[in-house]
C-alpha atoms as a PDB file:
ATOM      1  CA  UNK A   1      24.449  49.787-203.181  1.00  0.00           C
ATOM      2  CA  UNK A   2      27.799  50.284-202.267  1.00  0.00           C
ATOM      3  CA  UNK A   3      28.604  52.855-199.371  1.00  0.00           C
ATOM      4  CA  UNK A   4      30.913  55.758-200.524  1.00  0.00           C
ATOM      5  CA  UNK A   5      34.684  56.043-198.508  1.00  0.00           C
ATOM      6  CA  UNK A   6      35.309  58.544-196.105  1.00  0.00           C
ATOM      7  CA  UNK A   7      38.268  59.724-198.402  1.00  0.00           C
ATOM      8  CA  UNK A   8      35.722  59.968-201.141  1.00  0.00           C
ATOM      9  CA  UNK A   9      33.000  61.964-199.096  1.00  0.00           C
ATOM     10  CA  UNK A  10      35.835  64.527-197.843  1.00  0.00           C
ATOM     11  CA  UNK A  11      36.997  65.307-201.837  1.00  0.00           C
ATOM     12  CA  UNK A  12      33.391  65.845-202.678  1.00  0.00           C
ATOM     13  CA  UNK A  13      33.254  68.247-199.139  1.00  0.00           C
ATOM     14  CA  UNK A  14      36.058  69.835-200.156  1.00  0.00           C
ATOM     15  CA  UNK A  15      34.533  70.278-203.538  1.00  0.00           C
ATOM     16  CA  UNK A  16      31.202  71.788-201.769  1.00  0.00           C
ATOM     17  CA  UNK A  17      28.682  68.886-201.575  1.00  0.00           C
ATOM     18  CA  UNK A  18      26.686  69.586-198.781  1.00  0.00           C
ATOM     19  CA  UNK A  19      25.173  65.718-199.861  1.00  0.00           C
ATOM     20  CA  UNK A  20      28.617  64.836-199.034  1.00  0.00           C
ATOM     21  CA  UNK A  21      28.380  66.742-196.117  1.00  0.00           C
ATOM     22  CA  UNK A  22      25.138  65.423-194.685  1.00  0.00           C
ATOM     23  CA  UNK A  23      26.174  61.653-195.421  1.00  0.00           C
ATOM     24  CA  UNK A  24      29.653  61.948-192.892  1.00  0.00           C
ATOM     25  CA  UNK A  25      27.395  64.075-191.028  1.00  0.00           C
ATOM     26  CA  UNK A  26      24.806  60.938-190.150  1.00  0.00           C
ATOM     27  CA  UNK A  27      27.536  58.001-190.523  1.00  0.00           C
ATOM     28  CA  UNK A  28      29.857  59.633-187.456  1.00  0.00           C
ATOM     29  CA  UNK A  29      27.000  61.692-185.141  1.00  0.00           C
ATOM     30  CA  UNK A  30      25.844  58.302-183.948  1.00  0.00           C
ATOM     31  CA  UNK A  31      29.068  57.255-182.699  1.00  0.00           C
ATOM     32  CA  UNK A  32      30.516  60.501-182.057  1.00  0.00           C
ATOM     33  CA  UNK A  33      27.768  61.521-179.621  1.00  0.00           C
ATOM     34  CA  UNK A  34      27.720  58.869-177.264  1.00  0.00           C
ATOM     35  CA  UNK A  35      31.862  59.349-176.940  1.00  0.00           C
ATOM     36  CA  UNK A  36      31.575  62.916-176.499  1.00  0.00           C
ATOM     37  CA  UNK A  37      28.281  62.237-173.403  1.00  0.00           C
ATOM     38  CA  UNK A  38      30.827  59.876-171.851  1.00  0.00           C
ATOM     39  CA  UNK A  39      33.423  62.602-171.470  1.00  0.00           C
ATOM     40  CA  UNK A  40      30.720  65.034-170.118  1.00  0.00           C
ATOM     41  CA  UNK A  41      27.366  64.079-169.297  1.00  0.00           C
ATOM     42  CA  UNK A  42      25.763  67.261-170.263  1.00  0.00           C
ATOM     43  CA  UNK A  43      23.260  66.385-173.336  1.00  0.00           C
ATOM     44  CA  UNK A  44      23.625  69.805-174.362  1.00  0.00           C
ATOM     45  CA  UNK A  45      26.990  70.577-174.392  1.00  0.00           C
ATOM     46  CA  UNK A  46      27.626  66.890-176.348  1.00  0.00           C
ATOM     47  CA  UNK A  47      25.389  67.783-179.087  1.00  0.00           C
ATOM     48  CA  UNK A  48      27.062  71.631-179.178  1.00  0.00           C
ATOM     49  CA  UNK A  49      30.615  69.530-179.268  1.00  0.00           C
ATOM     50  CA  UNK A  50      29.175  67.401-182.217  1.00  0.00           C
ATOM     51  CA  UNK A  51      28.214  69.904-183.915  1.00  0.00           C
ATOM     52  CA  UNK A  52      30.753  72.478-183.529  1.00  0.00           C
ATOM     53  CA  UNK A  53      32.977  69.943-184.822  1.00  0.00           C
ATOM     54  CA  UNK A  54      31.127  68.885-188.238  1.00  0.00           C
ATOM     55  CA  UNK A  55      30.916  72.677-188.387  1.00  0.00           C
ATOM     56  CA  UNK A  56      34.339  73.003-187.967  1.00  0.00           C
ATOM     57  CA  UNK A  57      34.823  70.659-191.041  1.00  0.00           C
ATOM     58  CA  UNK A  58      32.537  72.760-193.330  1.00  0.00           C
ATOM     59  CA  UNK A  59      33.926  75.864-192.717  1.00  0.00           C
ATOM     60  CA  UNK A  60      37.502  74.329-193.436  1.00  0.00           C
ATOM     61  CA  UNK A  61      36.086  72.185-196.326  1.00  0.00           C
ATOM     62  CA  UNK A  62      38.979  73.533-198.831  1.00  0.00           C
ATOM     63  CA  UNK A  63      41.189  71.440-196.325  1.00  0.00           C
ATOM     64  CA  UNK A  64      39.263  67.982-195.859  1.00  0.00           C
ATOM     65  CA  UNK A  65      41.035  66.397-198.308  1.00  0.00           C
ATOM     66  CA  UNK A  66      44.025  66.574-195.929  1.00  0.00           C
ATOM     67  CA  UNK A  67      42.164  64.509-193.537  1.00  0.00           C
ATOM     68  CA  UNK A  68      43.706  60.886-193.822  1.00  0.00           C
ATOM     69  CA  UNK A  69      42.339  59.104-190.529  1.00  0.00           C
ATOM     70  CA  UNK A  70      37.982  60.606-190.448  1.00  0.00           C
ATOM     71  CA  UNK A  71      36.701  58.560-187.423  1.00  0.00           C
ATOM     72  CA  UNK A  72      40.500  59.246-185.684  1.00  0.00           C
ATOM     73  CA  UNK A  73      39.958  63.052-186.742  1.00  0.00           C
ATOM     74  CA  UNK A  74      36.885  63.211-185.622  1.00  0.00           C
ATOM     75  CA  UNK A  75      36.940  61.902-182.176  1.00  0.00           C
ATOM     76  CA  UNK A  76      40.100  63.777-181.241  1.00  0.00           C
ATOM     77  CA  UNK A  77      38.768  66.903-182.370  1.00  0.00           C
ATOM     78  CA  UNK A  78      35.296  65.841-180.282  1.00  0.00           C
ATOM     79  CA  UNK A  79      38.174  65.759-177.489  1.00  0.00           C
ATOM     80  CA  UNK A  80      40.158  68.724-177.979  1.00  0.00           C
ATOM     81  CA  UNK A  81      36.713  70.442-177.986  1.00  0.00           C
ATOM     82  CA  UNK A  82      35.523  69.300-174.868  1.00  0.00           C
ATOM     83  CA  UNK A  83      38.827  70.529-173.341  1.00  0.00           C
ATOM     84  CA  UNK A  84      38.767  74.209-174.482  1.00  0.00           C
ATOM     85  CA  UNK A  85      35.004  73.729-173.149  1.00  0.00           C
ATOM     86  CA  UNK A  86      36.587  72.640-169.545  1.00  0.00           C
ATOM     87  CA  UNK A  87      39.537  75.658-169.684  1.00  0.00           C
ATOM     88  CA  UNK A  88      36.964  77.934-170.729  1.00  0.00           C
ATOM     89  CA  UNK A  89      34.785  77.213-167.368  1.00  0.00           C
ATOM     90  CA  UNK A  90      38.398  76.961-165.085  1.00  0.00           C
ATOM     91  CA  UNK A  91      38.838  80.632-166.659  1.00  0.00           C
ATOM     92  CA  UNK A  92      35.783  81.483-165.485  1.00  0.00           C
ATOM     93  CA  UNK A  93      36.167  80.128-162.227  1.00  0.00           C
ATOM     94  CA  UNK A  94      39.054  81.726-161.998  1.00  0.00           C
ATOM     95  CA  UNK A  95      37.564  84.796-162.488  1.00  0.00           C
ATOM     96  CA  UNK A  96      35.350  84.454-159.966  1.00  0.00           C
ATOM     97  CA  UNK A  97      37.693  83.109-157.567  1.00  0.00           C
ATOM     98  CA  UNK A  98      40.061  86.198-157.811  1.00  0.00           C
ATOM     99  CA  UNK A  99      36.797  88.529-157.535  1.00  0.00           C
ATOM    100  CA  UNK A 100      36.659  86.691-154.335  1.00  0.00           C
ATOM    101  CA  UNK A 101      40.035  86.639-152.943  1.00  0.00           C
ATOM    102  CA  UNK A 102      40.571  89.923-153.985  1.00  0.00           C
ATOM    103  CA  UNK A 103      37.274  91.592-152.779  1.00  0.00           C
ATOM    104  CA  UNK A 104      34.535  92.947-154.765  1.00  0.00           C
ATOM    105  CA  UNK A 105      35.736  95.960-155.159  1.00  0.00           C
ATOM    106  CA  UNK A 106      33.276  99.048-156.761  1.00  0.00           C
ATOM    107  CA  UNK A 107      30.523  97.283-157.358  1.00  0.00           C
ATOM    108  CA  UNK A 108      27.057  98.525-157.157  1.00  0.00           C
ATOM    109  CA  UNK A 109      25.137  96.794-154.105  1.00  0.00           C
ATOM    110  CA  UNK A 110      23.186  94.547-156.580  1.00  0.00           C
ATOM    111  CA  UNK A 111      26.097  93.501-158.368  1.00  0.00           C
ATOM    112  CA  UNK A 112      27.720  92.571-155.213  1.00  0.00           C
ATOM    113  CA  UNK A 113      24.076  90.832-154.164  1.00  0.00           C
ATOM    114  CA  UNK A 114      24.558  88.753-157.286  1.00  0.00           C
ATOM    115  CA  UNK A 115      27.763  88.145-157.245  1.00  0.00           C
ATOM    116  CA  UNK A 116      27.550  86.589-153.393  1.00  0.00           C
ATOM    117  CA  UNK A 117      24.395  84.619-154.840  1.00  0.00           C
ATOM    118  CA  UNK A 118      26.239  82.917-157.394  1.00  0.00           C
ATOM    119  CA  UNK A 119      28.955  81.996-154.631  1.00  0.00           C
ATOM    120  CA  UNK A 120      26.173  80.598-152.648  1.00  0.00           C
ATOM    121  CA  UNK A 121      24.996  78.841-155.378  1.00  0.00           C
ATOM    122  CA  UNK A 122      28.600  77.580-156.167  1.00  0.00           C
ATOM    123  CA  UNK A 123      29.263  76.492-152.151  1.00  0.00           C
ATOM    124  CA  UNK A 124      25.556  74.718-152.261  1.00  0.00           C
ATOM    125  CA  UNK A 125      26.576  72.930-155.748  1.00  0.00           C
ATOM    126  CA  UNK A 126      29.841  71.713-154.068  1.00  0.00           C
ATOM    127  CA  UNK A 127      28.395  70.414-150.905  1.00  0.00           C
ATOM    128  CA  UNK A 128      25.953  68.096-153.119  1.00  0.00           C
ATOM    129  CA  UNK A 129      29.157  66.674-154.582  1.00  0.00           C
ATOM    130  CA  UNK A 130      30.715  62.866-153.059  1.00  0.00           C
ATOM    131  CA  UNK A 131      33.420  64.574-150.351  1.00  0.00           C
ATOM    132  CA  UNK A 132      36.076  63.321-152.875  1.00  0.00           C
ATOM    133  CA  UNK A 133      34.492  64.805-155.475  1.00  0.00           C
ATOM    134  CA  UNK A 134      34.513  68.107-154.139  1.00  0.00           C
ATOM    135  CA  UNK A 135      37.795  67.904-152.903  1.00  0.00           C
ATOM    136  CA  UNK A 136      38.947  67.564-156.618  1.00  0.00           C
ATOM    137  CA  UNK A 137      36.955  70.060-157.869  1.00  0.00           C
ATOM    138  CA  UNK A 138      38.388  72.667-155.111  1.00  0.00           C
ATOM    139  CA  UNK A 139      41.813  71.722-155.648  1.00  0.00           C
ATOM    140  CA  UNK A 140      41.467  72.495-159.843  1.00  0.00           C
ATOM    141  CA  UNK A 141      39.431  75.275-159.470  1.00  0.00           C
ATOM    142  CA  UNK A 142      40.221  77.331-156.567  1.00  0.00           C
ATOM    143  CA  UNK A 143      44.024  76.226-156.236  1.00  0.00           C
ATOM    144  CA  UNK A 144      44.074  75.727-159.665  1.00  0.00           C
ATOM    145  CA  UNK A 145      46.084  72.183-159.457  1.00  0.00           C
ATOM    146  CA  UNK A 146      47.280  70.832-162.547  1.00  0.00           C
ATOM    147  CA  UNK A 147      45.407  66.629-162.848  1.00  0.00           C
ATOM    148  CA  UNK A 148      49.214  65.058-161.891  1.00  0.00           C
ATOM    149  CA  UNK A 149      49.264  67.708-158.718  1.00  0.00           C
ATOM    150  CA  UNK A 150      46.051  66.305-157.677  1.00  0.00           C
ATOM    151  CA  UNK A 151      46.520  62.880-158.145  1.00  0.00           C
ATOM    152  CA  UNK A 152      49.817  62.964-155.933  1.00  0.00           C
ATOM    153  CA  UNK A 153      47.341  64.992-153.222  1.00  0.00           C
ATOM    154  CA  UNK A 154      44.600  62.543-152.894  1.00  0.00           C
ATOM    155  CA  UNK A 155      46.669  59.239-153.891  1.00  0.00           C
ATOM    156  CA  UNK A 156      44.847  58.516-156.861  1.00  0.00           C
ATOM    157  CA  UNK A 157      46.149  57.914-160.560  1.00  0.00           C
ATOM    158  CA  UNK A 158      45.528  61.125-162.409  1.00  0.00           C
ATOM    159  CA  UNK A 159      42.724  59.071-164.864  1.00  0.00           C
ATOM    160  CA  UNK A 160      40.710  58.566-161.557  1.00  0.00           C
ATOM    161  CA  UNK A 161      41.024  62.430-160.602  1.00  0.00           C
ATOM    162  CA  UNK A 162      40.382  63.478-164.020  1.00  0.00           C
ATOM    163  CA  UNK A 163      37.056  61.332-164.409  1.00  0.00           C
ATOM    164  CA  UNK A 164      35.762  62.514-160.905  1.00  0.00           C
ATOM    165  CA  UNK A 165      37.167  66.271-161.668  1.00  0.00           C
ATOM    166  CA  UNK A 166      34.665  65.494-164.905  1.00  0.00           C
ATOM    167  CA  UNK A 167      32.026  64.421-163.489  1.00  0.00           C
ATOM    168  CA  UNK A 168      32.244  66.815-160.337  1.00  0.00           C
ATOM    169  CA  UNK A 169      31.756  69.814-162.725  1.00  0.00           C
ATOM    170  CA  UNK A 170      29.151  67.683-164.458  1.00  0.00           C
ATOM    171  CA  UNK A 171      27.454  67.536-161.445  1.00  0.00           C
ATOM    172  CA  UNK A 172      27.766  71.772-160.823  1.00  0.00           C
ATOM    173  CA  UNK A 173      26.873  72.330-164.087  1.00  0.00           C
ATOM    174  CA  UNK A 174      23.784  70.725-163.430  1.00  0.00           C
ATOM    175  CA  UNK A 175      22.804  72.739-160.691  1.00  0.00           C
ATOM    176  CA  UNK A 176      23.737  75.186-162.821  1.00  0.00           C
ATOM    177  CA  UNK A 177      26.709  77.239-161.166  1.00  0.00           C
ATOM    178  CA  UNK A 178      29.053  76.099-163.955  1.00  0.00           C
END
């Protein structure tokens, strides 16, 4: 039996075949997943990403048949998602960095007990972390360094400090401050 295109499974998405639907689904989750765990290492998260993404697809199903490129589409959108996911967690950082730098302000007593918790949690995450490691990880989230800043700090290419920024907050996530 012959295996239906891409092209052809998008019209029929775009049409509202949820066959259609399930079919891309299973041809691109096997090779989408293991992409996405290599950017993150969460098994989680990469399974959220995947499926956020076919999601993604069937809620804008009117517009599949604009897609030209499906495995192309698909892993930059695996990507782009995994980004937001990292700028979401800087902005939360961020958050808690300025809480930090800027006192705690009016807090009850338990809210300030918690709060100085999770930054004990946060300083025990980052002193598991490889020295370099760390190092990264401080300079993007508490100095908020662009990758390129970084990279000139440390004298690394900015692929090296982005893959050990990665897996740094990998790591935190895991002891789960991130």
């Amino acid at each position: 039996m012959k295996e239906t295109s891409d092209i052809d499974l998008l019209l029929r998405i775009s049409e509202g075949d949820r066959h259609a639907f399930r079919e891309l689904y299973q041809r691109y989750t096997p090779v989408l997943y293991p992409f996405v765990k290599s950017l993150c290492k969460d098994g989680a998260l990469c399974e959220d990403i995947v499926q956020e993404v076919f999601i993604r697809i069937w809620d804008n199903r009117v517009k599949a048949v604009n897609i030209k490129q499906v495995r192309s589409y698909l892993f930059k959108a695996a990507k782009n998602r995994f980004l937001n996911e990292l700028r979401k967690q800087k902005s939360e950082q961020r958050l808690i960095n300025n809480l930090l730098y800027n006192g705690i302000g009016t807090e009850t007593p338990e809210q300030q007990l918690t709060f100085k918790e999770g930054m004990r949690l946060g300083d025990e995450a980052l002193s598991r972390l490889s020295p370099k490691r760390r190092t990264i990880v401080e300079m993007s989230t508490r100095e908020e360094l662009s990758l390129d800043e970084i990279a000139d700090r440390v004298g690394s290419s900015k692929n090296v400090v982005k893959k050990l920024l990665y897996q740094g907050l990998a790591m935190m996530k895991k002891y789960k401050f991130y």
